[in-house]
Protein backbone atom coordinates (compact mmCIF):
# COMPACT_ATOMS: atom_id res chain seq x y z
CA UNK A 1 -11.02 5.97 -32.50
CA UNK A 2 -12.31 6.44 -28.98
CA UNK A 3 -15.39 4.26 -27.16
CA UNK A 4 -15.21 5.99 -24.07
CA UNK A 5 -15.60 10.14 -23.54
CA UNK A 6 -13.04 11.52 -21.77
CA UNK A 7 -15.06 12.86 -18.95
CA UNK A 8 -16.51 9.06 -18.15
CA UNK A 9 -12.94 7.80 -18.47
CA UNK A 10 -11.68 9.96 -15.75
CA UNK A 11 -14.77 9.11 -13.62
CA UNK A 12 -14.47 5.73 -13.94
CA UNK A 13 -10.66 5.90 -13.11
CA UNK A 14 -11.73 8.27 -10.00
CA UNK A 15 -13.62 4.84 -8.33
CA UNK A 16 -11.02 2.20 -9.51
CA UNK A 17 -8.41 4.23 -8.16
CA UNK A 18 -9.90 4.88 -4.87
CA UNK A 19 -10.83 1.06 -4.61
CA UNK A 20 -6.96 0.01 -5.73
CA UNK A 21 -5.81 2.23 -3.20
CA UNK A 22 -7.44 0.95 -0.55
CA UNK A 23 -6.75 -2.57 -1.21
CA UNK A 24 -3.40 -1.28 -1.60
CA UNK A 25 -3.49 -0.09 2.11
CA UNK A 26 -4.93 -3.50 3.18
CA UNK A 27 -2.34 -5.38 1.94
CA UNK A 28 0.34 -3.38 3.39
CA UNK A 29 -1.50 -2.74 6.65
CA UNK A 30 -1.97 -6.53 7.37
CA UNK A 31 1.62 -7.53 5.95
CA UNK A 32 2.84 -4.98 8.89
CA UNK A 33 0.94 -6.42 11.23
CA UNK A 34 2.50 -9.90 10.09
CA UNK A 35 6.17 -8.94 9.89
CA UNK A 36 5.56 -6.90 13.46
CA UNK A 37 4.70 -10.29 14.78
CA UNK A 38 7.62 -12.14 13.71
CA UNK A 39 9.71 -9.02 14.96
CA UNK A 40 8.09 -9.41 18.38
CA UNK A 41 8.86 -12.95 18.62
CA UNK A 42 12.45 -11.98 17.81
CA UNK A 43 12.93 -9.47 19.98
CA UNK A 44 13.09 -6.65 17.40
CA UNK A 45 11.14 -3.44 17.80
CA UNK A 46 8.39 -3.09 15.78
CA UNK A 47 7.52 -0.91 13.19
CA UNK A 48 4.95 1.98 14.58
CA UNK A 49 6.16 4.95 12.10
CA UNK A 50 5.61 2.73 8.96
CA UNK A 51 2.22 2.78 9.90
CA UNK A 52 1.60 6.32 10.62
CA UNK A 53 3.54 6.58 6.94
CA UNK A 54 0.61 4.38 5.63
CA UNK A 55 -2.55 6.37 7.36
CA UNK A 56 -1.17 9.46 5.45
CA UNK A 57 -1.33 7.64 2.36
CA UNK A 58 -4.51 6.82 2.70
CA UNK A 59 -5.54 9.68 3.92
CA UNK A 60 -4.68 10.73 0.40
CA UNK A 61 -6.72 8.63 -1.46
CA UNK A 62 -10.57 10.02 -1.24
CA UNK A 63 -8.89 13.13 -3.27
CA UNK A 64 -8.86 10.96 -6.32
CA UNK A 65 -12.26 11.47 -6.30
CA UNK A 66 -12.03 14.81 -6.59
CA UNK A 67 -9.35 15.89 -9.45
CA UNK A 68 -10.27 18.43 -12.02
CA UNK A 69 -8.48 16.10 -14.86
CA UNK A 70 -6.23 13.14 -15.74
CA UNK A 71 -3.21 14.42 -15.22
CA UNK A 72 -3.63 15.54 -11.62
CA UNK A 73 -5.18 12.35 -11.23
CA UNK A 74 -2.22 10.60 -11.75
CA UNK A 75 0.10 12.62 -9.93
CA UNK A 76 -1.44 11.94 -6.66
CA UNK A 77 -2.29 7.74 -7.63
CA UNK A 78 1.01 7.58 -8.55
CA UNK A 79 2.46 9.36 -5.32
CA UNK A 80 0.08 7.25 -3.04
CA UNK A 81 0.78 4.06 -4.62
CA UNK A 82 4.65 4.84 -4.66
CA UNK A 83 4.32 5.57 -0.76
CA UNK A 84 2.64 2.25 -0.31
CA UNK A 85 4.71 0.03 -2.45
CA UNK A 86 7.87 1.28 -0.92
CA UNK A 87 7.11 0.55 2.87
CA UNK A 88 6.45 -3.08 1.77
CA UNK A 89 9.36 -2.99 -0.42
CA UNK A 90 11.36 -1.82 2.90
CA UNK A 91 9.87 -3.85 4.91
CA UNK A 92 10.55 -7.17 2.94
CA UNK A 93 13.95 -6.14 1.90
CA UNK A 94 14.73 -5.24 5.84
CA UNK A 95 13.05 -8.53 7.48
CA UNK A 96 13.24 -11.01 4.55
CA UNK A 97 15.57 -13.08 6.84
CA UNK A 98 13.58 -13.46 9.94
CA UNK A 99 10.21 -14.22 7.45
CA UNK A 100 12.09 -17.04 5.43
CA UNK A 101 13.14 -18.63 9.32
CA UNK A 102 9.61 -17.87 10.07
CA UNK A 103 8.48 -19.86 7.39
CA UNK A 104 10.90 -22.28 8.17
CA UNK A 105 9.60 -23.13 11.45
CA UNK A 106 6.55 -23.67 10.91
CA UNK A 107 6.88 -25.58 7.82
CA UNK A 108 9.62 -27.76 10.38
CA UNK A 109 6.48 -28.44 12.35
């Protein structure tokens, strides 16, 4: 048994998507911008490609509103989300030392 047509599912997915996504891209954008600041006050280059990496993905995202049916629909959430997800994942993984000594410090304070 179904409440919901099919066609208002997929429009209703269209906008949640599109506002995930770019919630998505705010929390990695601003968790760059933190873990670049650490990396600058250690000396470390900081990360400028990641971010390019993250514009394309949200470039992306306004095409969600735009698929012909669910299945595309997924296919391209599912790639932008996996594009997002894995340059925090990378990010973490690569700096989690330098953020827990971050954290340190000023917890030391």
């Amino acid at each position: 048994m179904s409440f919901m047509p099919p066609s208002l599912f997929l429009e209703l997915q269209r906008y949640i998507g599109v506002l995930w996504s770019i919630s998505d891209v705010l929390l990695v954008y601003f968790t760059l911008k933190f873990v670049n600041l650490i990396r600058k006050q250690n000396n470390l280059k900081e990360y400028k490609k990641l971010f390019y990496l993250l514009f394309f993905s949200f470039l992306l995202t306004p095409f969600l509103l735009f698929v012909p049916n669910i299945q595309v629909f997924m296919f391209i959430e599912v790639f932008v989300v996996s594009v997002q997800y894995l340059i925090l994942v990378y990010v973490i993984v690569k700096d989690y030392k330098i953020i827990i000594e971050w954290f340190k410090n000023i917890a030391s304070r």
